[in-house]
Protein backbone atom coordinates (compact mmCIF):
# COMPACT_ATOMS: atom_id res chain seq x y z
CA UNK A 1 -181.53 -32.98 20.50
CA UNK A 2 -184.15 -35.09 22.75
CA UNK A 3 -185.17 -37.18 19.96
CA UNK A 4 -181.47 -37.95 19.16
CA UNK A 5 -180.47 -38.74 22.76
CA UNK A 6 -183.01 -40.92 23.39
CA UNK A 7 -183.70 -42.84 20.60
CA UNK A 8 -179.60 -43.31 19.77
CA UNK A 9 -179.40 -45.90 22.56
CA UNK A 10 -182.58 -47.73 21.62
CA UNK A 11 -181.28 -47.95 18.04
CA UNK A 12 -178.19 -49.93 19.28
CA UNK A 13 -180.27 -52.11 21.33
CA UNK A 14 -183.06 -53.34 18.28
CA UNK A 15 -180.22 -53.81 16.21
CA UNK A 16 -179.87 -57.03 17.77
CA UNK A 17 -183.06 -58.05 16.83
CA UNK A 18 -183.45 -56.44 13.68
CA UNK A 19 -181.55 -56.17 10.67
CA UNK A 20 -179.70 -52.85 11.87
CA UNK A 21 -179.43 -51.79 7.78
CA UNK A 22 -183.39 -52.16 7.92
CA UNK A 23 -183.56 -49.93 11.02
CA UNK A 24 -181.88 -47.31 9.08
CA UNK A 25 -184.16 -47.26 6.68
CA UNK A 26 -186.46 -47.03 9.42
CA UNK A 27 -184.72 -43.56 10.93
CA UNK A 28 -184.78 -42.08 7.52
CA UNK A 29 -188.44 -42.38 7.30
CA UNK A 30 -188.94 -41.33 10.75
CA UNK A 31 -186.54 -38.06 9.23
CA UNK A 32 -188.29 -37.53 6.14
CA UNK A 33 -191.70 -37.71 7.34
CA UNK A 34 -190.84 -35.33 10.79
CA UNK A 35 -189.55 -32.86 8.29
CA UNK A 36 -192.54 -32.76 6.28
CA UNK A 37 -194.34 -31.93 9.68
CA UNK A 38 -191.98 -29.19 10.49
CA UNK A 39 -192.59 -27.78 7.03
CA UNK A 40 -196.10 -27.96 7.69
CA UNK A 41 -196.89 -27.18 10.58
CA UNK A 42 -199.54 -25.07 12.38
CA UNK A 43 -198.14 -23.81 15.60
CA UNK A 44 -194.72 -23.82 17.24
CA UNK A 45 -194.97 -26.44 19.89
CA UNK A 46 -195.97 -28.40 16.73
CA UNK A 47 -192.68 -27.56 14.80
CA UNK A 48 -191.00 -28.50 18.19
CA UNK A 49 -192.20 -31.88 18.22
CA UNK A 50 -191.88 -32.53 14.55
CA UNK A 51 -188.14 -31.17 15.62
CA UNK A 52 -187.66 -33.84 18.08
CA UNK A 53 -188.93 -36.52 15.53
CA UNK A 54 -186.08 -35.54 13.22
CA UNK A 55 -183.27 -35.94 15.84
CA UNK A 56 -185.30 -39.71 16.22
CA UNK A 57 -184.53 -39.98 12.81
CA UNK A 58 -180.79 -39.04 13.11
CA UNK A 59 -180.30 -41.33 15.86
CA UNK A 60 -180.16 -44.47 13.27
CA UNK A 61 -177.46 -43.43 11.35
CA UNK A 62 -175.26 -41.96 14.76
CA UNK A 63 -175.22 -45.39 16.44
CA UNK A 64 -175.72 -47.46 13.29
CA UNK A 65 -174.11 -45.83 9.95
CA UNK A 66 -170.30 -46.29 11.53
CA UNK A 67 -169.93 -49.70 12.16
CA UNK A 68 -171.10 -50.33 8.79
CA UNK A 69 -168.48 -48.32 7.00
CA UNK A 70 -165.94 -50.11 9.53
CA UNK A 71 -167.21 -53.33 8.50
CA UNK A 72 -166.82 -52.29 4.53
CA UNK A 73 -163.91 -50.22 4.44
CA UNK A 74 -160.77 -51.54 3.50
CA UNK A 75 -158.38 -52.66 6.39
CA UNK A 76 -155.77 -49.64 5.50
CA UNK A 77 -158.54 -46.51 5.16
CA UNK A 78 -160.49 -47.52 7.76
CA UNK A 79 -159.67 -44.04 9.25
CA UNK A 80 -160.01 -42.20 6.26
CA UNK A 81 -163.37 -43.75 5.18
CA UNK A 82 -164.37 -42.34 9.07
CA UNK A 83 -162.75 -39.20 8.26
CA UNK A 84 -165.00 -38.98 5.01
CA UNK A 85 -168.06 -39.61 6.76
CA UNK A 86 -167.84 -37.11 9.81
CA UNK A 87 -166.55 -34.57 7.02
CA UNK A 88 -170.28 -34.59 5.67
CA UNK A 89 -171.29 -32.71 8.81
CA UNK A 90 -169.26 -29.38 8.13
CA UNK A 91 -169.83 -29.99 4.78
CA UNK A 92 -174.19 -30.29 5.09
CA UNK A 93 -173.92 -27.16 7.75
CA UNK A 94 -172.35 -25.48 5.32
CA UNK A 95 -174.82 -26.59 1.90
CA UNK A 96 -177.59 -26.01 4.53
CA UNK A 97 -176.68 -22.09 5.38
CA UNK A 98 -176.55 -22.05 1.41
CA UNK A 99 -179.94 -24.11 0.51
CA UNK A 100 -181.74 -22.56 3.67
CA UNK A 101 -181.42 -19.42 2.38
CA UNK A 102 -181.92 -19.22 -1.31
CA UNK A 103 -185.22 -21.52 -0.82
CA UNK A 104 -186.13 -19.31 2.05
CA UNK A 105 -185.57 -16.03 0.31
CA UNK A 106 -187.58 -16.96 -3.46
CA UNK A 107 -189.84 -19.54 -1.79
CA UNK A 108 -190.90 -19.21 1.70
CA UNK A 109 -189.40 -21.31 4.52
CA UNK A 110 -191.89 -23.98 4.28
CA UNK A 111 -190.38 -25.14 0.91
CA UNK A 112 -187.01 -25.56 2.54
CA UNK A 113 -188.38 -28.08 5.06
CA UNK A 114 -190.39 -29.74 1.95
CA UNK A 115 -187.54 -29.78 -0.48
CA UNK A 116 -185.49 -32.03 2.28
CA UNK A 117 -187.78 -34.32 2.99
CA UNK A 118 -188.62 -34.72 -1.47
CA UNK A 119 -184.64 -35.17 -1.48
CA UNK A 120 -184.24 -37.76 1.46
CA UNK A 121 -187.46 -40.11 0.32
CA UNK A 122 -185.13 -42.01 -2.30
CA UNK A 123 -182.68 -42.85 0.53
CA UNK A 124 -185.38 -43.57 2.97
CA UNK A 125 -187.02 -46.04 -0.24
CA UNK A 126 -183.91 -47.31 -0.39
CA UNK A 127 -183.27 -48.82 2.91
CA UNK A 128 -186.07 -50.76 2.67
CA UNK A 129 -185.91 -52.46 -0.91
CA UNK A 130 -181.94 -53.21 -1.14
CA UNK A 131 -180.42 -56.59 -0.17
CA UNK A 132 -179.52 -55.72 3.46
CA UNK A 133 -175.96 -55.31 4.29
CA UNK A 134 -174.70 -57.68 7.09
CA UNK A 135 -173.53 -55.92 10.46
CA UNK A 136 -170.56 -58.29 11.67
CA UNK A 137 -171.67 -59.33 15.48
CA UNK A 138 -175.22 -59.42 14.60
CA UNK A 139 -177.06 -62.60 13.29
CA UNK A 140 -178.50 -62.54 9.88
CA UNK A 141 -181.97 -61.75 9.27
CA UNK A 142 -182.50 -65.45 8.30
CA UNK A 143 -181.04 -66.79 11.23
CA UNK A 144 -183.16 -64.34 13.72
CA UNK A 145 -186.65 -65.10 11.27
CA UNK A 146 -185.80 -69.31 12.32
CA UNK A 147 -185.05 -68.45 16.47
CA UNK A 148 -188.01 -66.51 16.38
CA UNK A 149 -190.23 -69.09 14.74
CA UNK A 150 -188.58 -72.13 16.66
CA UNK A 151 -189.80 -70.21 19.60
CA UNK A 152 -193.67 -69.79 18.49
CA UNK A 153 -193.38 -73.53 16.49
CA UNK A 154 -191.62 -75.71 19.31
CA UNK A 155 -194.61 -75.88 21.70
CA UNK A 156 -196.92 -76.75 19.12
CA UNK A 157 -194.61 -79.77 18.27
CA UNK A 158 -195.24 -81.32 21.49
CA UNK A 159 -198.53 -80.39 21.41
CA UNK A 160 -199.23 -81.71 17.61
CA UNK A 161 -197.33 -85.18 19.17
CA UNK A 162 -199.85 -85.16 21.93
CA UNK A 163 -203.20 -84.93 19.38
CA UNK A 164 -201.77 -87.58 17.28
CA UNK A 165 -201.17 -89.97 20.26
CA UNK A 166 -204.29 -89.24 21.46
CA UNK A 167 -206.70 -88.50 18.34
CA UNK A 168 -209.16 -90.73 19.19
CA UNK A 169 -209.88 -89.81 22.83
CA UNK A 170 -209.61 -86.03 23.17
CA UNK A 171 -210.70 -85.10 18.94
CA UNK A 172 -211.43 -81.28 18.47
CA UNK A 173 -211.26 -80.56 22.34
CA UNK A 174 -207.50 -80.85 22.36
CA UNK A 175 -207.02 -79.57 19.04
CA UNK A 176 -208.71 -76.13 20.12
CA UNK A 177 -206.02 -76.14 23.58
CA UNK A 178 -203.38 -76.44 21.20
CA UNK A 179 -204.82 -72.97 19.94
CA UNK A 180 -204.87 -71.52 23.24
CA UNK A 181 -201.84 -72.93 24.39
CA UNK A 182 -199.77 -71.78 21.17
CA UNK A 183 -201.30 -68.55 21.43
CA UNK A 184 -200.61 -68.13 24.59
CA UNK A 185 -196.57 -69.18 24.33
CA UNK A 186 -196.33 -67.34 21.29
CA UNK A 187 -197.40 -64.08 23.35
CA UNK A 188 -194.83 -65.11 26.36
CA UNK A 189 -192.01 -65.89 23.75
CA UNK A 190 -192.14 -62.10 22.89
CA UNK A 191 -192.46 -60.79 26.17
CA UNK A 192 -189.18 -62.92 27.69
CA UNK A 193 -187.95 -61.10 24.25
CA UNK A 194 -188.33 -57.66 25.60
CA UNK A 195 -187.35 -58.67 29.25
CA UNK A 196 -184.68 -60.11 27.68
CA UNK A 197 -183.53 -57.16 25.75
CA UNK A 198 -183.53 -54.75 28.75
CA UNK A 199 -181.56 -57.56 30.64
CA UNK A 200 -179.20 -57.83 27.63
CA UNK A 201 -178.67 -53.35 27.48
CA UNK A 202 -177.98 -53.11 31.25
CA UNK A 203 -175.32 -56.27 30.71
CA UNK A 204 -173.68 -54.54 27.79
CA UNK A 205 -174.01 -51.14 29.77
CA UNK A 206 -171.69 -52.62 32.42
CA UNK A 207 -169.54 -53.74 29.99
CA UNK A 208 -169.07 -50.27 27.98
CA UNK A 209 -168.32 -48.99 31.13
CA UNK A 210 -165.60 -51.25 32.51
CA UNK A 211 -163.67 -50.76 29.10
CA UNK A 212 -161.49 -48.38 30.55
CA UNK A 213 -160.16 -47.45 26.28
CA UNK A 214 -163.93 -46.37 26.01
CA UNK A 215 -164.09 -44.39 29.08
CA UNK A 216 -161.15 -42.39 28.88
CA UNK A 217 -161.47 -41.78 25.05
CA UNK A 218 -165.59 -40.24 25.48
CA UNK A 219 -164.23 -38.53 28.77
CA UNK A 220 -161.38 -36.48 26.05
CA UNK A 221 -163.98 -36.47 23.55
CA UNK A 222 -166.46 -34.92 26.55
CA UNK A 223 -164.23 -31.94 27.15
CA UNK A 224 -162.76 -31.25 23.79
CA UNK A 225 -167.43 -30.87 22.72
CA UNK A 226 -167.15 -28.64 25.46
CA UNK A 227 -165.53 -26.19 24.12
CA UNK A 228 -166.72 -26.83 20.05
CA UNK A 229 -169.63 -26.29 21.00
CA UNK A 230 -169.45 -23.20 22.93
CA UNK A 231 -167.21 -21.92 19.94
CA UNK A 232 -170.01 -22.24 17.78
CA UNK A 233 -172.56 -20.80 19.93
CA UNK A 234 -170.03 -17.80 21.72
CA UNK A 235 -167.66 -17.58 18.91
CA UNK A 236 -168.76 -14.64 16.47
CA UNK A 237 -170.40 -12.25 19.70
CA UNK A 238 -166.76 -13.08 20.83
CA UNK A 239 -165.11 -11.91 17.84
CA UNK A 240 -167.03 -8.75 17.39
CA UNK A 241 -166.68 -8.02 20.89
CA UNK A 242 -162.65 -8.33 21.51
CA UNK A 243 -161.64 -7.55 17.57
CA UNK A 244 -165.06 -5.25 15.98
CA UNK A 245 -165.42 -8.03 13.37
CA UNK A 246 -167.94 -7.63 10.93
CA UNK A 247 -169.82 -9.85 9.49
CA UNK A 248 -168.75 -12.15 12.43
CA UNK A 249 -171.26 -15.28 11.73
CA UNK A 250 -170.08 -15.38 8.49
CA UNK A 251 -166.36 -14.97 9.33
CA UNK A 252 -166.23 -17.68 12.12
CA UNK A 253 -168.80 -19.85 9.93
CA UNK A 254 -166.66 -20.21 7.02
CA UNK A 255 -163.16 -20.68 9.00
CA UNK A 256 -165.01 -23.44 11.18
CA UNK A 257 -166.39 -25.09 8.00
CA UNK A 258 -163.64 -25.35 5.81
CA UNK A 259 -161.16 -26.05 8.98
CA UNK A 260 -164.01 -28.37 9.93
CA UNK A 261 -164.07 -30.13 6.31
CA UNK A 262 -160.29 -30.20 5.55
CA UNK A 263 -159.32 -31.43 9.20
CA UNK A 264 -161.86 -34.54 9.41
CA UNK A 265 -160.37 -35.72 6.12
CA UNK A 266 -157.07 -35.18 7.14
CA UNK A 267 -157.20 -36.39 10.69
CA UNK A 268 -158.16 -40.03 8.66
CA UNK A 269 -155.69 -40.24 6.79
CA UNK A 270 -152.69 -39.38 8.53
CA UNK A 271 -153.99 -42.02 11.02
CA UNK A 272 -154.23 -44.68 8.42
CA UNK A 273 -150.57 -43.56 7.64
CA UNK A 274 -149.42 -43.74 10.52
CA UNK A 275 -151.08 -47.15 11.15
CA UNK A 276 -154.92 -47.28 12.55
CA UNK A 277 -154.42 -48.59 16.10
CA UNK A 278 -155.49 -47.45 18.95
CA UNK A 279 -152.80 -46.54 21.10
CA UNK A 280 -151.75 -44.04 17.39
CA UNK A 281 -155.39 -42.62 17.78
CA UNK A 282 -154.45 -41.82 21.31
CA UNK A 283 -151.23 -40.26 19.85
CA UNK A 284 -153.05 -37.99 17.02
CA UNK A 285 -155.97 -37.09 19.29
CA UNK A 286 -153.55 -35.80 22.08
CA UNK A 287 -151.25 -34.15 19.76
CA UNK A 288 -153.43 -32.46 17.37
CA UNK A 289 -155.84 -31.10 20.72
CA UNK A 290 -152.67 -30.02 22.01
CA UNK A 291 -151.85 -27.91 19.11
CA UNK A 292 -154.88 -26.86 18.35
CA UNK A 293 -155.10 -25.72 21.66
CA UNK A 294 -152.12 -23.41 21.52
CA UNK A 295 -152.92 -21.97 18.08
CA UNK A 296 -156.65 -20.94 19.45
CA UNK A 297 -155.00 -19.42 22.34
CA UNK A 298 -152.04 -17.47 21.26
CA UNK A 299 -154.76 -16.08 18.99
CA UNK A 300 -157.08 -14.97 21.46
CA UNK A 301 -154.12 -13.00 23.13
CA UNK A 302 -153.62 -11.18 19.96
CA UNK A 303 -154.96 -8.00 19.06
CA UNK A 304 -154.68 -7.68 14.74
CA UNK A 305 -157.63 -8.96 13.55
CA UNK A 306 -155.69 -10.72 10.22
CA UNK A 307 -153.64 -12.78 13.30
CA UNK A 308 -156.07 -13.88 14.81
CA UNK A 309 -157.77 -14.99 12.06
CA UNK A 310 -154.43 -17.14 10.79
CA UNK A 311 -154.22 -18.34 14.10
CA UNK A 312 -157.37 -19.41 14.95
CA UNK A 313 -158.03 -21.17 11.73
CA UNK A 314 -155.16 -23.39 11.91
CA UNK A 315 -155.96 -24.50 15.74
CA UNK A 316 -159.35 -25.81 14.44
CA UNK A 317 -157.77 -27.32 11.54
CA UNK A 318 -155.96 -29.28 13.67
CA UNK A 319 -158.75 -29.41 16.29
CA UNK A 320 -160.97 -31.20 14.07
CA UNK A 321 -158.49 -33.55 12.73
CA UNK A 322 -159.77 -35.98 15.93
CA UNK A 323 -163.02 -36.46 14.47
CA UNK A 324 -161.76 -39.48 12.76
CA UNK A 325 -159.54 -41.17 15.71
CA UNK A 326 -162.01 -40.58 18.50
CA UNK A 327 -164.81 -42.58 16.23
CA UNK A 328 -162.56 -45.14 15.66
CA UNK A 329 -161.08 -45.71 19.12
CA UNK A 330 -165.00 -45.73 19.83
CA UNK A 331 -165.55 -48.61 17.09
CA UNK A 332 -162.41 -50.42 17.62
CA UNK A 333 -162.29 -50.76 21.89
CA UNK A 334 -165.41 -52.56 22.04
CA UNK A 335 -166.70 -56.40 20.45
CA UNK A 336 -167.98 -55.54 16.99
CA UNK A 337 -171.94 -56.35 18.88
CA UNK A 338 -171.37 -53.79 21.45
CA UNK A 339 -170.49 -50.79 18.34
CA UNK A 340 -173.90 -49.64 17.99
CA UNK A 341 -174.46 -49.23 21.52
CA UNK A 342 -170.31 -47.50 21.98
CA UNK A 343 -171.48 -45.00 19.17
CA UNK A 344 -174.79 -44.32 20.79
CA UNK A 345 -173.46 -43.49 24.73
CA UNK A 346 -170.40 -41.53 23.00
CA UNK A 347 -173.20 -39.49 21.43
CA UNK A 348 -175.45 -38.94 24.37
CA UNK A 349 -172.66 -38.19 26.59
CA UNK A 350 -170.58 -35.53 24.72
CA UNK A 351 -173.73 -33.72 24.09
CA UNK A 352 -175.60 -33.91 27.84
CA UNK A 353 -171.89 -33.33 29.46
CA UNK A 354 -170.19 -31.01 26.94
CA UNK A 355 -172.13 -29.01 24.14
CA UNK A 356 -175.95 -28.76 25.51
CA UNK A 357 -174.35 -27.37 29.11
CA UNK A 358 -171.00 -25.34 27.53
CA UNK A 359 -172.88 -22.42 26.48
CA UNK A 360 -174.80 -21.36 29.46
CA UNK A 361 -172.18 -21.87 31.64
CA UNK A 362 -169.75 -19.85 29.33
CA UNK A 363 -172.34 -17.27 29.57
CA UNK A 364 -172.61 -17.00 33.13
CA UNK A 365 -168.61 -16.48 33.21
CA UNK A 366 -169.10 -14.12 30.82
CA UNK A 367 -171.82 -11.75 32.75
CA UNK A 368 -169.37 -12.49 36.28
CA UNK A 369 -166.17 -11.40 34.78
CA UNK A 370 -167.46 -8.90 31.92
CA UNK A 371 -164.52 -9.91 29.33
CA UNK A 372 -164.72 -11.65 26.65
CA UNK A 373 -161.10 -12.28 26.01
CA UNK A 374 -160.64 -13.60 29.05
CA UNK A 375 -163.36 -15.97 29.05
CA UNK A 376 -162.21 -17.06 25.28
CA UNK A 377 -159.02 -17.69 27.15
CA UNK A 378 -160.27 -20.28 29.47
CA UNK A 379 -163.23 -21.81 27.25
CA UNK A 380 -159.97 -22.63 25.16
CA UNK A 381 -157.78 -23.74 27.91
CA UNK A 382 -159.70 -26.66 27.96
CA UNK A 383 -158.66 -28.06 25.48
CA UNK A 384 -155.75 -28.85 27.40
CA UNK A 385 -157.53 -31.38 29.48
CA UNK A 386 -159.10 -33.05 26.63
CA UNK A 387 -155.36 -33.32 25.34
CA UNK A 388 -154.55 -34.18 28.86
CA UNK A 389 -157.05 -37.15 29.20
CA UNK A 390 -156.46 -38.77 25.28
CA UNK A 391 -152.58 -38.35 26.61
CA UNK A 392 -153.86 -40.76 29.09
CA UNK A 393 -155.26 -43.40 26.92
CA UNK A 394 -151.64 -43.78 25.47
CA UNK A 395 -150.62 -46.15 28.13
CA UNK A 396 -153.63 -47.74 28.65
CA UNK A 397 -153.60 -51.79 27.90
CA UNK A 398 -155.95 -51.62 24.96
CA UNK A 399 -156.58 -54.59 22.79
CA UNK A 400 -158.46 -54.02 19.14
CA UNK A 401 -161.56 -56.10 19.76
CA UNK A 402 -162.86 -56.03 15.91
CA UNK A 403 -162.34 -59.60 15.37
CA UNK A 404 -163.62 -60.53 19.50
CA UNK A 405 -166.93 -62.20 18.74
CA UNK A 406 -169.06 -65.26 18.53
CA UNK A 407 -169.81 -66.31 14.74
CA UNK A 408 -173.17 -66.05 13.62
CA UNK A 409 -173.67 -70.05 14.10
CA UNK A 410 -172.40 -70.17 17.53
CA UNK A 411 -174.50 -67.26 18.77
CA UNK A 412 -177.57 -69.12 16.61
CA UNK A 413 -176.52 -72.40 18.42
CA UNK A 414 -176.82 -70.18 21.85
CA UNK A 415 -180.01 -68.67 21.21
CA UNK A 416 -181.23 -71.78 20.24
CA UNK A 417 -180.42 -73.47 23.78
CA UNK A 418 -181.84 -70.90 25.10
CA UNK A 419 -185.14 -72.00 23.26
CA UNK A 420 -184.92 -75.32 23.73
CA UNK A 421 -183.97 -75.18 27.49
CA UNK A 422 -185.49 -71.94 29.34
């Protein structure tokens, strides 16, 4: 979870200086070679690290991997195509619990770890040798490769002028300051480049966070992780607690997975039905929370077993039918440059705000009040807010910004002013 908040945001930032398909192939290396560290490693703070490595590695495709299936998709699935993305979660969760443990069982944990990283290494290859996809916001490689070497060639113009005009009087003295010189802007080209790429993150920073659409959707999306993720981590000692339910992992496990695969894939393409905008994503993510909501609780008030189960399964079918609209609201708020970087923060802050915090805290209820239907009752009732606040974004002003940016030759035309005149 480190690795993955901290590298998500720096992801979004390169990709405006690298080609952002290239980075991903970049992530999964950082992936498949982490893994082969955690399968062999030597001693658990070694595992740990290799652990953290990995969530590097997933941070490429988080802030990266959407915006290129918005930019791809066609205009009237864009939802769905979301919704068939995010479904590959529940879906590798649940081939993982299956994988993990039949290569665990017949061939030692080690080969579990090794087997990944011997299955990702194609995709990893991949991402290096294909014809790059284009990310729309983002120059082309091409046009980045000529800034860059306009910015190491242009002083050595002047300076090349300057030994012709004056060949016969200065001769190798001035040739070898041209050297010096051209090494020396060449090396404070590429540190204004850095400088300028913190500069650049804090300015798009502000901007993320005056887009009110933005704020209000990851504040929902904040609340509604809250409680996911102390489902997952609560749920079955919850369920054997209030109901004696055996086998409770494997009960709560399967309902969230297939409730978690069907409702992603739903959630995208009733939206598409419906129309993808924004203020409909609004609609869906409000009234599907707010159903989902009263399904999970009437079936924590319920004391058959079989009702709760009926219940509770069709709340988190609808429950996860946001995955889709809060993604695309995410995607869709912001200029198609600023994606990366709206994926990343959404990422970081529904997991430092709502899942990484949800389960202690539900556990310190728990231990004060000493019931565990009770505390089911209000971990769910939050689900209300999240409702509450997506209700919200309804009436915001929101304007779909996917088309809102600079073409590539007009941004190339800026940089190079920029060059030209510092």
């Amino acid at each position: 979870m480190v690795g993955l908040l901290i590298a998500s945001p720096i992801f979004a930032s390169l990709a405006k200086s690298f080609n952002p398909f290239r980075l991903i192939g970049v992530g999964l290396t950082v992936w498949t070679v982490a893994v082969l560290g955690c399968g062999s490693s030597f001693a658990f703070w070694f595992i740990v690290l290799c652990r953290m490595f990995v969530g590097v590695g997933e941070a490429s495709f988080i802030s990266l991997a959407a915006p290129f299936i918005d930019d791809n998709a066609p205009q009237k699935q864009k939802a769905a195509w979301l919704g068939l993305f995010y479904m590959c979660i529940p879906s590798g969760v649940a081939l993982g619990y299956v994988y993990g443990g039949y290569v665990g069982k017949h061939f030692g944990w080690r080969y579990a770890f090794w087997g990944e990283a011997v299955l990702m290494a194609p995709f990893a290859v991949l991402g290096f040798v294909m014809k790059p996809l284009q990310l729309k916001g983002f120059p082309s490689t091409d046009s980045i490769k000529t800034v860059r070497s306009t910015e190491v060639m242009t002083p050595s113009a002047g300076s090349e002028t300057l030994t012709n005009d004056n060949r016969l009087q200065v001769g190798n003295e001035l040739e070898h300051d041209q050297f010096e010189v051209s090494i020396e802007t060449s090396k404070s080209s590429y540190t204004n480049a850095v400088l300028k790429s913190f500069t650049g993150f804090a300015k798009d920073m502000k901007v993320l966070y005056k887009e009110k659409v933005f704020v209000v959707n990851v504040l929902g999306y904040v609340s509604y992780n809250f409680v996911i993720g102390a489902y997952s981590y609560w749920g079955p000692k919850a369920g054997y607690n209030i109901y004696k339910m055996r086998n409770a992992d494997m009960i709560f496990g399967a309902v969230t997975i297939i409730c978690g695969i069907v409702g992603t894939l739903s959630g995208g393409f009733v939206l598409d039905r419906v129309t993808a905008t924004i203020p409909n994503a609004f609609k869906l993510l409000s009234g599907a929370t707010f159903l989902g909501a009263v399904f999970c609780f009437a079936a924590f008030t319920l004391k058959s077993l079989y009702g709760f189960i009926a219940l509770f399964a069709l709340g988190e079918l609808l429950v996860f039918a946001t995955q889709a609209p809060v993604n695309y609201v995410c995607l869709h708020c912001v200029k198609p440059s600023l994606r990366p970087l709206s994926m990343a923060i959404s990422t970081v802050a529904i997991h430092i705000f709502g899942d990484v915090p949800s389960s202690p805290l539900v556990g310190i209820v728990q231990d004060h009040i000493n019931s565990w239907r009770k505390t089911a009752l209000m971990l769910t009732s939050i689900l209300f807010l999240a409702s509450a606040i997506w209700f919200i974004g309804i009436f915001i002003n929101s304007v779909d910004r996917f088309n809102q940016e600079e073409t590539g030759s007009e941004s190339l035309r800026t940089q190079d002013q920029s060059i030209v005149n510092p």
